[in-house]
Protein backbone atom coordinates (compact mmCIF):
# COMPACT_ATOMS: atom_id res chain seq x y z
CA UNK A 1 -39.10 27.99 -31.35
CA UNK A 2 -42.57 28.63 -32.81
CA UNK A 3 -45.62 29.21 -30.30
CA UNK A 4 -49.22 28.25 -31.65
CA UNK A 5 -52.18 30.38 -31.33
CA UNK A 6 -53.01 33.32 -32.81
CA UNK A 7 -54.03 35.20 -30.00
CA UNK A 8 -51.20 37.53 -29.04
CA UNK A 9 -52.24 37.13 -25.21
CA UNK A 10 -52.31 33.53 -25.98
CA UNK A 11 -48.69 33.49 -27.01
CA UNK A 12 -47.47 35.42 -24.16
CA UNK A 13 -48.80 32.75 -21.69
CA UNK A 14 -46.84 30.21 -23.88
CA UNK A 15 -44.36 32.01 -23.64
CA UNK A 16 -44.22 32.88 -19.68
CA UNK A 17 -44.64 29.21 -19.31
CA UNK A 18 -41.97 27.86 -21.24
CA UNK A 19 -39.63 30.47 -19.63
CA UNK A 20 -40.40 29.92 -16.41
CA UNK A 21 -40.22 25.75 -16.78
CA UNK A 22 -36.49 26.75 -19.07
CA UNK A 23 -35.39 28.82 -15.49
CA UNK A 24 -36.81 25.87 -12.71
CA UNK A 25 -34.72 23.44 -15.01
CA UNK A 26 -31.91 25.66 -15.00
CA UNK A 27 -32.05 26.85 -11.14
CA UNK A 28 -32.23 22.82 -10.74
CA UNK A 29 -29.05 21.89 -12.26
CA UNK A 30 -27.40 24.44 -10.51
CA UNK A 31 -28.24 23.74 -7.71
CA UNK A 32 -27.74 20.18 -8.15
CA UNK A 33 -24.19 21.37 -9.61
CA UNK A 34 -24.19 23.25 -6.21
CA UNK A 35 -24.64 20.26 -3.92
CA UNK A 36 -22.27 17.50 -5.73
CA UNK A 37 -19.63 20.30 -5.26
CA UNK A 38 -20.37 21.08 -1.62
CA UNK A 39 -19.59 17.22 -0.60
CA UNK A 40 -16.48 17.09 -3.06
CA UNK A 41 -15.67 20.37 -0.71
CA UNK A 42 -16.25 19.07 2.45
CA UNK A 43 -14.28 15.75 1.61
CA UNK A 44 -11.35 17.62 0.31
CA UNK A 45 -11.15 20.22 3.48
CA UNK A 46 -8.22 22.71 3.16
CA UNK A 47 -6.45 20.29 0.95
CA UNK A 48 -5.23 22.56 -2.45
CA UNK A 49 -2.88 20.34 -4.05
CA UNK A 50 -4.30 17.32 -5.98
CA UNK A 51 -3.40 14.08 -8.27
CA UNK A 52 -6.24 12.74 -10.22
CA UNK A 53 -5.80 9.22 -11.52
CA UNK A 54 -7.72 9.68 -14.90
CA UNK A 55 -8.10 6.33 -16.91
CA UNK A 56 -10.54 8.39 -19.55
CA UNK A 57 -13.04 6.19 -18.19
CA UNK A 58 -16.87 7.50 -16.98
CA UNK A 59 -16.15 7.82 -13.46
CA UNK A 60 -12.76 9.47 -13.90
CA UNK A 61 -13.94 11.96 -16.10
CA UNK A 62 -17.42 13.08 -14.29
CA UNK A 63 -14.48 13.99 -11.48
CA UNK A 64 -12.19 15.33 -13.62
CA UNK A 65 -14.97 17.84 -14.48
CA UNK A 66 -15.99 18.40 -11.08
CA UNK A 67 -12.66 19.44 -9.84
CA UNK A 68 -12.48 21.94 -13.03
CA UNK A 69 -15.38 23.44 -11.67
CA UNK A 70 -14.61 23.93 -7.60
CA UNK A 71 -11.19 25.18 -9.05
CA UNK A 72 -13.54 27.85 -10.59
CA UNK A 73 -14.63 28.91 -7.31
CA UNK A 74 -12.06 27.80 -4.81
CA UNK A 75 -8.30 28.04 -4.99
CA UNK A 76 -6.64 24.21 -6.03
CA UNK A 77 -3.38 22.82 -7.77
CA UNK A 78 -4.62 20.41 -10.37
CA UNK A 79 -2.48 17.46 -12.24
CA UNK A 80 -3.75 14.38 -13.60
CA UNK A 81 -1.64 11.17 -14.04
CA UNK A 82 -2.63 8.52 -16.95
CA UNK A 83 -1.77 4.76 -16.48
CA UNK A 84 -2.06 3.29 -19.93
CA UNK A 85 -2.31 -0.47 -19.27
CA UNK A 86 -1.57 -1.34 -23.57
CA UNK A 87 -3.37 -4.22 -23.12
CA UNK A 88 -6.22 -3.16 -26.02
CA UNK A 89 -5.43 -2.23 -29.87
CA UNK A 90 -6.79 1.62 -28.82
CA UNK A 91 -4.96 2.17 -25.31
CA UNK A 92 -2.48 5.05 -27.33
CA UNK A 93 -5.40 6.47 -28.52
CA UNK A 94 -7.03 7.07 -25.31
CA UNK A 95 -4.01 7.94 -24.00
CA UNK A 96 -4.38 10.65 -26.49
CA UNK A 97 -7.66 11.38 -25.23
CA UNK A 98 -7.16 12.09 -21.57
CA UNK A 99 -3.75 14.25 -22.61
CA UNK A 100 -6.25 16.43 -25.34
CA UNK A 101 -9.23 17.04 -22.53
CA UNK A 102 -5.93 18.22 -19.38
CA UNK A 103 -4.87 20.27 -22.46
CA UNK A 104 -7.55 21.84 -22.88
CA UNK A 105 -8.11 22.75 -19.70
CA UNK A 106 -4.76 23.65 -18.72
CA UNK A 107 -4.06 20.74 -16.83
CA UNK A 108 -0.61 19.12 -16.50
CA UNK A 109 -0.87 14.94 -16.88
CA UNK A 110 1.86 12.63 -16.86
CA UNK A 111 1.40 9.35 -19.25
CA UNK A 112 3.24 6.23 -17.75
CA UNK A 113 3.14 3.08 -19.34
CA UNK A 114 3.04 -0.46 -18.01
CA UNK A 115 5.10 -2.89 -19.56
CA UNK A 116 3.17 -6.37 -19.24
CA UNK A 117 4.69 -9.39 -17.57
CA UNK A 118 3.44 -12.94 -17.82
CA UNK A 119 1.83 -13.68 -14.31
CA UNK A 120 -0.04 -16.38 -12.74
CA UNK A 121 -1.51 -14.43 -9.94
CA UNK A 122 -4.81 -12.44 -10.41
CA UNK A 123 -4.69 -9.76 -13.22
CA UNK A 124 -6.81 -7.30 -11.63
CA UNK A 125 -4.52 -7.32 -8.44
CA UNK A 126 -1.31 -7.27 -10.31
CA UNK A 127 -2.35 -4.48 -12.62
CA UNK A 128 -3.95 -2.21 -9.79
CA UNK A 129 -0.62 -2.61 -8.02
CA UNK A 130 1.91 -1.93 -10.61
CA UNK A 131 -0.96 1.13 -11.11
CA UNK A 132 -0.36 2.84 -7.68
CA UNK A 133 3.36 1.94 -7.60
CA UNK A 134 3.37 4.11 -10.50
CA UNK A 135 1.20 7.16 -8.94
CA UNK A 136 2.76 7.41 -5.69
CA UNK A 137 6.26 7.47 -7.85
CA UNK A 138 4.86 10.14 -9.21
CA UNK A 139 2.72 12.11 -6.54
CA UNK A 140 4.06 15.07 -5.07
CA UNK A 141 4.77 15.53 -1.25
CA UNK A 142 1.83 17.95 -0.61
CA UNK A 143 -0.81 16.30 -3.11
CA UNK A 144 -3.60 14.48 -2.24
CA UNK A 145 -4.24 11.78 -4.49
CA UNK A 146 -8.06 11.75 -5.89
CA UNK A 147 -9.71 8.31 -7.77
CA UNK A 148 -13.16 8.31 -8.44
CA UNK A 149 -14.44 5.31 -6.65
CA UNK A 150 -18.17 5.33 -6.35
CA UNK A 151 -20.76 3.42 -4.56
CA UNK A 152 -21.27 0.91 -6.75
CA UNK A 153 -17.32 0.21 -6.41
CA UNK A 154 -18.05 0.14 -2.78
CA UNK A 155 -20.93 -2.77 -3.27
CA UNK A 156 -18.75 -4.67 -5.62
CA UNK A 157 -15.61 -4.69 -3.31
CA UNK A 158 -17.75 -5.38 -0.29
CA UNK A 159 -19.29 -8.32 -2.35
CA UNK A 160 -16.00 -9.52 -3.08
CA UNK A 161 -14.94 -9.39 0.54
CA UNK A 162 -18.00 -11.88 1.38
CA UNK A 163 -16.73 -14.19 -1.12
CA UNK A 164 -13.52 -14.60 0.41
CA UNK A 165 -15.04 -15.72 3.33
CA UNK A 166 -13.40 -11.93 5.25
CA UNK A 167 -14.41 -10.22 8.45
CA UNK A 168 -15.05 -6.99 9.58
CA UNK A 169 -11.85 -5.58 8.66
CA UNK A 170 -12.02 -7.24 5.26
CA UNK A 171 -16.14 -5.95 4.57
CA UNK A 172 -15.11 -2.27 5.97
CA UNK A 173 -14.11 -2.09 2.24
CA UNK A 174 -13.03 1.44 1.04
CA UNK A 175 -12.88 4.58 3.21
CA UNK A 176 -13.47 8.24 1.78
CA UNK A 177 -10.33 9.03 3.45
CA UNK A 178 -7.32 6.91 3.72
CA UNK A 179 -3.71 7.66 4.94
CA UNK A 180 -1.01 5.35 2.87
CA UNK A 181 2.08 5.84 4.87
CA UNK A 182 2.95 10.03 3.98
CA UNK A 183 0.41 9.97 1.09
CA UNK A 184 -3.30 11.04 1.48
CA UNK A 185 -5.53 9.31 -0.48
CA UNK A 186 -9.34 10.30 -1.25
CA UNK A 187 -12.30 8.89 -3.29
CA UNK A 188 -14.76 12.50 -3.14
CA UNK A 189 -17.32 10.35 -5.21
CA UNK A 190 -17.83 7.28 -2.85
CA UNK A 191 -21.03 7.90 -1.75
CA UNK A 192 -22.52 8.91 -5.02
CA UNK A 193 -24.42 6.17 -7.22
CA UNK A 194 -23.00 5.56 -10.44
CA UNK A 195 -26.33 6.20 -12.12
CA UNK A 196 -25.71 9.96 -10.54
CA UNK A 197 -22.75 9.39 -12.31
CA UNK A 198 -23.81 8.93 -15.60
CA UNK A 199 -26.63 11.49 -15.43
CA UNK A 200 -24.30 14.09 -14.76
CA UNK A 201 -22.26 12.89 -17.63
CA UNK A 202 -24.77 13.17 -20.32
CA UNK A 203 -26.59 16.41 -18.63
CA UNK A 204 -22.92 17.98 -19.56
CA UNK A 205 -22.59 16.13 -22.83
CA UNK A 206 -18.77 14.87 -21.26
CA UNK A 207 -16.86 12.10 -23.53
CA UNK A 208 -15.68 9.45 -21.81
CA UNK A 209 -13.65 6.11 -22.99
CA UNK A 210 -15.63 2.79 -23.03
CA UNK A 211 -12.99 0.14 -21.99
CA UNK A 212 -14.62 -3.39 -23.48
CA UNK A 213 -12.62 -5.08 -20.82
CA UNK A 214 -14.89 -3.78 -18.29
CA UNK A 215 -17.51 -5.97 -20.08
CA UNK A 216 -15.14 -9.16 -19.75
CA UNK A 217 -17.20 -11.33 -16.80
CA UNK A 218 -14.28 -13.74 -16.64
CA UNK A 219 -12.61 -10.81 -13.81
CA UNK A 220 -14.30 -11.35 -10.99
CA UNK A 221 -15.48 -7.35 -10.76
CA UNK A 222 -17.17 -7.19 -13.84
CA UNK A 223 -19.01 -10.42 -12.91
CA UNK A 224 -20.33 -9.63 -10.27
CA UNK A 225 -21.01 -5.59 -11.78
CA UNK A 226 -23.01 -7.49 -14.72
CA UNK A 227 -24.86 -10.49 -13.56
CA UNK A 228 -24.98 -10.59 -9.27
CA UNK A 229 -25.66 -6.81 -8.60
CA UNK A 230 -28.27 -6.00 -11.48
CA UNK A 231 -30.70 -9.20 -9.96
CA UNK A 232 -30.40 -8.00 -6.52
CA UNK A 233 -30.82 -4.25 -7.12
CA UNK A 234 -34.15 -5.36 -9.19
CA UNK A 235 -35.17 -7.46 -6.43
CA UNK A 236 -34.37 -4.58 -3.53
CA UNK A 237 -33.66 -1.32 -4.46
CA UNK A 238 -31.59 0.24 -1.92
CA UNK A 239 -29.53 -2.91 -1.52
CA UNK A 240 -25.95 -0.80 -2.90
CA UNK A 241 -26.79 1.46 -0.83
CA UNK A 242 -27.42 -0.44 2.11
CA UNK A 243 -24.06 -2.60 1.10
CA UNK A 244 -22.11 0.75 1.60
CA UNK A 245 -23.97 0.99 4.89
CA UNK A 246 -22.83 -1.94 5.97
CA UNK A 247 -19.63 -1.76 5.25
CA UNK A 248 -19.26 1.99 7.14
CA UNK A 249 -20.74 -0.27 10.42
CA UNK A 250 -17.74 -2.82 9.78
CA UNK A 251 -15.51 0.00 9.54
CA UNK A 252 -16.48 2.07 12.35
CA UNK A 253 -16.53 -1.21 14.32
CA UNK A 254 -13.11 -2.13 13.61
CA UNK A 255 -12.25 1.83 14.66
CA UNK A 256 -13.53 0.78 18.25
CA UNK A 257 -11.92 -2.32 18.34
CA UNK A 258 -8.25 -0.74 17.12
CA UNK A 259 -8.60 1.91 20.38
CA UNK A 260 -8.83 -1.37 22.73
CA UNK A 261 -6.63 -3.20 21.25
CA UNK A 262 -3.52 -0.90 20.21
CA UNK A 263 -2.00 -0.47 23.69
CA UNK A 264 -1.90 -4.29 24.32
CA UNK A 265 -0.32 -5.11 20.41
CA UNK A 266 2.05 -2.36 20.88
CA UNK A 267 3.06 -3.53 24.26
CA UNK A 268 3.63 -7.19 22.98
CA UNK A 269 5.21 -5.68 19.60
CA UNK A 270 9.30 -5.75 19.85
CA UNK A 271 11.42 -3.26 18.42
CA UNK A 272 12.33 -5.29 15.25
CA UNK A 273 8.66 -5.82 14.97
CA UNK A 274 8.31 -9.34 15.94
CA UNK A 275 5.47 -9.87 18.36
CA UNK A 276 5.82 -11.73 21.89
CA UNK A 277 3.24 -14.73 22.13
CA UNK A 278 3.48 -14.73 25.70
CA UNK A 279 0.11 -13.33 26.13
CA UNK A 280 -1.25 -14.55 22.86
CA UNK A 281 -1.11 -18.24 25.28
CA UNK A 282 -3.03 -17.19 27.60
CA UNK A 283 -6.38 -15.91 25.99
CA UNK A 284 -9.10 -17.28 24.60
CA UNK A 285 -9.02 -17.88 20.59
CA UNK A 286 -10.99 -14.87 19.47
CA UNK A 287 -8.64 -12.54 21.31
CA UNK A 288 -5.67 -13.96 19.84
CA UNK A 289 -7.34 -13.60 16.14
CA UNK A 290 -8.07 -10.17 16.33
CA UNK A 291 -4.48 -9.51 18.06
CA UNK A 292 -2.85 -11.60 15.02
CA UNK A 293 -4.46 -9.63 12.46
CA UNK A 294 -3.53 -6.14 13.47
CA UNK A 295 -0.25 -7.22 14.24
CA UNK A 296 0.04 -8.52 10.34
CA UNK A 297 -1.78 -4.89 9.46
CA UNK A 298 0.35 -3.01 11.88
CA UNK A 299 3.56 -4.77 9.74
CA UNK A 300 2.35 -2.98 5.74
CA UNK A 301 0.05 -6.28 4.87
CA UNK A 302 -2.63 -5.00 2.97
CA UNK A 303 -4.60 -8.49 2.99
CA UNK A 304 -4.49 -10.93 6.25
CA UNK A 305 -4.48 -14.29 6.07
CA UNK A 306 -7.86 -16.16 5.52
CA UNK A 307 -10.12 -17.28 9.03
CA UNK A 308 -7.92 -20.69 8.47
CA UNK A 309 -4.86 -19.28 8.02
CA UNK A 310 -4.89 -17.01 11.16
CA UNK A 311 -5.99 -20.10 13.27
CA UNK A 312 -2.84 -22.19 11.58
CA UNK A 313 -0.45 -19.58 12.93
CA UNK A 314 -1.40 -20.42 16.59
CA UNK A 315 -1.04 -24.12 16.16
CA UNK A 316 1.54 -24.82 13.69
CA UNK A 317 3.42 -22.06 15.11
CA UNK A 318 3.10 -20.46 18.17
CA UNK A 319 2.18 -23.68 19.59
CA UNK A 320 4.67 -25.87 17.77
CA UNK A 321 6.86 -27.91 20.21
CA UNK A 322 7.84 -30.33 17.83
CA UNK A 323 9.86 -28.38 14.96
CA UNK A 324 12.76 -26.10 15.83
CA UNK A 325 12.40 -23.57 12.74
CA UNK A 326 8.45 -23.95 12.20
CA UNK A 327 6.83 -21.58 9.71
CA UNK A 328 3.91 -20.73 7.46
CA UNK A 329 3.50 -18.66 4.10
CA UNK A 330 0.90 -16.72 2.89
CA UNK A 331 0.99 -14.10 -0.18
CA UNK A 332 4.45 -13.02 -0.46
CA UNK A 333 5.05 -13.44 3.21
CA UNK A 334 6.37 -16.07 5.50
CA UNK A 335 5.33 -16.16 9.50
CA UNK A 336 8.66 -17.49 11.46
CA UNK A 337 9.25 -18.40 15.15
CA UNK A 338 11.87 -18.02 17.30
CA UNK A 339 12.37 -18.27 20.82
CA UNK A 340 9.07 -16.40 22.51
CA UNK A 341 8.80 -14.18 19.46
CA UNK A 342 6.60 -14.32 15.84
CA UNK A 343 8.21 -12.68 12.58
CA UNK A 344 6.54 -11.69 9.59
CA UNK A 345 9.15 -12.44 6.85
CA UNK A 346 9.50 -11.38 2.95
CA UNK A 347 11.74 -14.48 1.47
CA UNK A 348 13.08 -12.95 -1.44
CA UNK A 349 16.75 -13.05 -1.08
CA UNK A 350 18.84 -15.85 -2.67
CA UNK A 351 21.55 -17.25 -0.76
CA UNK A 352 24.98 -14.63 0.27
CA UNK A 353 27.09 -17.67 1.40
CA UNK A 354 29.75 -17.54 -1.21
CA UNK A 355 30.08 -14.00 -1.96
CA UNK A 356 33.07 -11.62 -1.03
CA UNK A 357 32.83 -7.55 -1.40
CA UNK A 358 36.40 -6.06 -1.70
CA UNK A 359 36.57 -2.48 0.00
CA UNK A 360 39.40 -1.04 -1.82
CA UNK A 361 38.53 2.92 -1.27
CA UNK A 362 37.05 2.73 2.42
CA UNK A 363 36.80 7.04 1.65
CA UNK A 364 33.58 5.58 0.01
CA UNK A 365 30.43 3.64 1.00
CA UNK A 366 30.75 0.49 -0.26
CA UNK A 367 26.58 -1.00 -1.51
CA UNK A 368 25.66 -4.65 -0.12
CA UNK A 369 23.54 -6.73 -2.31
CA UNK A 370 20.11 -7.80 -2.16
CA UNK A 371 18.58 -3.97 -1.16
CA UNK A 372 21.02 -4.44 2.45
CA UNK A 373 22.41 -0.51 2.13
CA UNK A 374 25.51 0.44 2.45
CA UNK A 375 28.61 0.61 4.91
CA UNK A 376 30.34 3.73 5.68
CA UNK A 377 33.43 4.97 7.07
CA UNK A 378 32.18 8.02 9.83
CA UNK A 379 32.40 8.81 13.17
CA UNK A 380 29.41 7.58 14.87
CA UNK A 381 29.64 3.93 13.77
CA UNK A 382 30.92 0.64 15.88
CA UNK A 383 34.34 1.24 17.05
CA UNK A 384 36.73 -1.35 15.31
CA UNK A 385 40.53 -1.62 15.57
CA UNK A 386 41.86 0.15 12.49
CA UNK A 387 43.50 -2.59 9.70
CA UNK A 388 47.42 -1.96 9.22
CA UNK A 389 48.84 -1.32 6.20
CA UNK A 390 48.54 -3.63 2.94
CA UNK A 391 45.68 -5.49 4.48
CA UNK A 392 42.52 -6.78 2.55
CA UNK A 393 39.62 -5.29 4.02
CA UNK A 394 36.48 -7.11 3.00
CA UNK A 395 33.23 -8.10 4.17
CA UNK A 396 31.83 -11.64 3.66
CA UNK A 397 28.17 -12.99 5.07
CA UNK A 398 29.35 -16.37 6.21
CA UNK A 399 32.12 -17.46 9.04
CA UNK A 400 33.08 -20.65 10.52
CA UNK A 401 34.90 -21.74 13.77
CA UNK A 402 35.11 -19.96 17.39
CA UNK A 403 35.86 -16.70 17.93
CA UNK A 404 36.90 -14.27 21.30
CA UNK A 405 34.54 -11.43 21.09
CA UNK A 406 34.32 -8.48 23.43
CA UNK A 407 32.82 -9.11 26.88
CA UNK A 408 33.87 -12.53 27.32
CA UNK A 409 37.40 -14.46 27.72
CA UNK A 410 36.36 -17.50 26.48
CA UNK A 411 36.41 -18.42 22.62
CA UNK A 412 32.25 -18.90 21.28
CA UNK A 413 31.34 -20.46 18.42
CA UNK A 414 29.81 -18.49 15.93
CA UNK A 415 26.15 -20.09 16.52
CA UNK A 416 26.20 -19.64 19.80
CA UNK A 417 26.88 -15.89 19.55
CA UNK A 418 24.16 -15.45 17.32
CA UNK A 419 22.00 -17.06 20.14
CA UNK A 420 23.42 -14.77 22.66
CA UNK A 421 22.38 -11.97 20.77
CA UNK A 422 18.70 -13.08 20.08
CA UNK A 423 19.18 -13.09 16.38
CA UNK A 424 16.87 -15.06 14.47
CA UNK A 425 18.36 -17.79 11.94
CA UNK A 426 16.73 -16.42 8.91
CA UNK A 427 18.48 -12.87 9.90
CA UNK A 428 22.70 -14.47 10.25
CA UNK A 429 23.29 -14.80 6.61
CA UNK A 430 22.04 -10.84 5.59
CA UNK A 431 24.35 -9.64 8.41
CA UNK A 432 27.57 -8.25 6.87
CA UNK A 433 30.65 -9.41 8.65
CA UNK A 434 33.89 -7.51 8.33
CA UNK A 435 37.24 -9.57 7.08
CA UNK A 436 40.77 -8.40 7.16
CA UNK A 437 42.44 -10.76 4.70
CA UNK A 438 40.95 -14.11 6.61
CA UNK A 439 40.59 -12.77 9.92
CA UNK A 440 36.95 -11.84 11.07
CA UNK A 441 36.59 -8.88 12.61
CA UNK A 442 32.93 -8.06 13.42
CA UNK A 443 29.34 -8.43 12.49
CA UNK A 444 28.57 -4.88 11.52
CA UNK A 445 26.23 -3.26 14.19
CA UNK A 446 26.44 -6.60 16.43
CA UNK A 447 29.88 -8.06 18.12
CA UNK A 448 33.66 -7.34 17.55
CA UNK A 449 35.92 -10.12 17.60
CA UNK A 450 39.12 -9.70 19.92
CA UNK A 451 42.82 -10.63 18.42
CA UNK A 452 46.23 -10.20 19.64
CA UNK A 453 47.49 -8.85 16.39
CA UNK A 454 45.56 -6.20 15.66
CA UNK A 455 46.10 -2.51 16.13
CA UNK A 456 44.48 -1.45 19.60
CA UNK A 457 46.14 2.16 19.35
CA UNK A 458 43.83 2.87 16.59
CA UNK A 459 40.54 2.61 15.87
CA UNK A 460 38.21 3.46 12.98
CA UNK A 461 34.34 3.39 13.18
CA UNK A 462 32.09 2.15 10.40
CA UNK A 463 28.28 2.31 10.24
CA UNK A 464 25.79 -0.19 8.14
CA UNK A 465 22.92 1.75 6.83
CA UNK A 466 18.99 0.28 6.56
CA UNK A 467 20.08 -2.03 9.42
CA UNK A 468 18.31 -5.66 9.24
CA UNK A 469 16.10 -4.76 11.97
CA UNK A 470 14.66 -1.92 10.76
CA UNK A 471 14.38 -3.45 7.36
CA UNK A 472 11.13 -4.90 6.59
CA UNK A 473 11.92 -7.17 4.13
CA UNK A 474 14.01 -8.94 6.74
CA UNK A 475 12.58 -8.65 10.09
């Protein structure tokens, strides 16, 4: 650096000066270093064991580089996971990328791939789902999982929320902290602007991946990142900020509404998780909503029904006198009746009528289709008379005619027993009844059948495993 003048005094003013501006600019980014990390430290706690979902991206990598640097002054357990999507010519090579900056900083990363599937529902969705699937596979049970969500994210989501017509619950949008069944799941960077973002970025000349598809304004994201929020920031400044404001009122709203109303859905939720609509008949229709939606939350439904599709539950189905079996579908779900009682149903099993399992080696659990579990020969099953020799034990899902079962000396048809044991009609055909050659037996973990020619001097007792009313896809 040359300093003018010839003045030797001269100079050393120069001199003093530039120093002295050089050591305010450096005591500045240190301590803005200093303050980015004290939030990151105060969201993460105790926590010292972390997954970082690190797409290469800008926002991934700014807190990539931020955890490198609290690991330099605080004790954490750092591994990165890479989802690469293959859907551009270059995805390998940034692939490449994200596993070249973890090596360098002695990081371990795990690269899965997604194999792409024609779908017709939205991409974004079905991506960012196969995408977690992936990372809790892969998480660890004492990790916290970190993305780098950032305000802008926040705006955009909350955005999105308004143009699907959602409520409260809906605009609460994103939390810092969020608790996915046994997995803990942050976003440290959520209340930092993505400007901050980029600043910090360039100030520590990072490389980052630019993704073109994050330019693509057909996905309703990027729209609304590229041509809504630009217009209104220029218009009013502080509106992403006030967005993420908003959306923290919605959220701490629906926090006060969740203490009221727990007590009074648990008390009206069954044990199979259906929900009595007693009560839901006898308040007033803004009640009911609320109580229908965090029953459907309370049941692993990410997204509830639409404002018109809550209000169709009540009258096409809790206030449906006309069909026997009414029901609605929404998503991937299906919302049944029976009796007093609402069920929130996943219809994805094909028909079991016609199919017959043959339990040769009863010494081992013998696997049910369709994700049912298993049966078992133990000692703490349902007692049932023990087959003689050379019979043909196996188990069947359908049964016709009337049957003696224990309890009652009368023969029942098998409808009617299903009725006497509250069993919805959706539920009969997963049930897993036991044969011996022709003869039924029992319906695992329900009745046993009585018959004069069976052995009643010994008895053997089997147990079904991921009963269907503790399964959710069933119940």
């Amino acid at each position: 650096m040359k300093v003018g003048g010839s003045n030797p005094l001269e100079r050393i003013k120069i001199i003093k000066k530039l120093l002295t501006k050089l050591i305010k600019k450096l005591i500045k980014c240190v301590v803005y270093l200093m303050t980015i990390l004290n939030k990151i430290n105060k969201i993460i706690k105790e926590k010292q064991h972390f997954l970082l979902s690190y797409s290469g991206g800008l926002d991934s990598t700014v807190l990539l580089h931020l955890m490198i640097k609290l690991r330099e002054i605080k004790n954490i357990h750092l591994r990165a996971i890479h989802i690469n999507h293959r859907l551009h010519k270059e995805s390998t090579l940034w692939s490449n990328h994200c596993q070249e900056k973890c090596k360098k900083y002695n990081i371990p990363i795990i690269i899965n791939n997604i194999t792409i599937h024609q779908t017709k529902n939205n991409m974004e969705s079905y991506y960012r789902n196969i995408r977690y699937q992936l990372i809790y596979k892969n998480i660890l049970p004492q990790e916290t999982l970190l993305t780098a969500h950032h305000l802008n994210d926040q705006c955009e989501t909350f955005l999105l929320a308004l143009k699907r017509g959602s409520g409260p619950t809906g605009l609460s949008c994103m939390p810092v902290y969020k608790k996915n069944g046994n997995i803990t799941h942050m976003r440290p960077l959520l209340n930092i602007s993505q400007d901050t973002i980029k600043k910090w970025a360039k100030k520590h000349q990072l490389k980052w991946i630019e993704d073109p598809s994050n330019s693509n304004i057909k996905y309703d994201r990027n729209f609304i990142r590229k041509k809504i929020i630009p217009i209104l920031q220029k218009r009013w400044p502080f509106f992403i900020k006030n967005c993420s404001r908003s959306a923290k009122i919605c959220n701490e709203q629906e926090q006060v509404i969740d203490l009221f109303l727990e007590p009074i859905v648990q008390k009206n939720t069954l044990f199979d998780n259906s929900l009595n609509i007693t009560y839901l008949k006898k308040i007033n229709k803004e009640l009911r909503n609320i109580i229908l939606r965090k029953w459907i939350i309370k049941n692993g439904v990410q997204q509830t029904p639409s404002y018109n599709g809550i209000n169709r539950i009540y009258t096409d189905i809790i206030n449906n006198n006309k069909t026997s079996t009414p029901k609605i579908s929404f998503k991937k779900y299906e919302i049944k009746k029976y009796k007093n009682t609402i069920h929130l149903v996943q219809p994805i099993m094909p028909s079991m009528k016609h199919i017959i399992l043959f339990w040769h080696d009863t010494s081992l659990p013998l696997s049910l289709p369709n994700q049912l579990g298993q049966i078992i020969n133990n000692n703490t099953g349902m007692k049932i008379p023990y087959p003689k020799k050379s019979t043909l034990i196996n188990i069947r899902f359908q049964a016709n005619g009337t049957f003696y079962i224990d309890g009652y000396t009368y023969k029942i048809k098998l409808k009617n027993i299903w009725k006497m044991f509250n069993l919805p009609y959706w539920k009969r055909e997963n049930i897993p009844l036991l044969f011996y050659d022709d003869i039924l037996i029992s319906a695992l973990g329900v009745f046993v059948t009585r018959h004069s020619n069976l052995n009643f001097n010994k008895y053997w007792y089997l147990s079904w495993q991921n009963n269907i009313t503790k399964n959710k896809n069933y119940i």
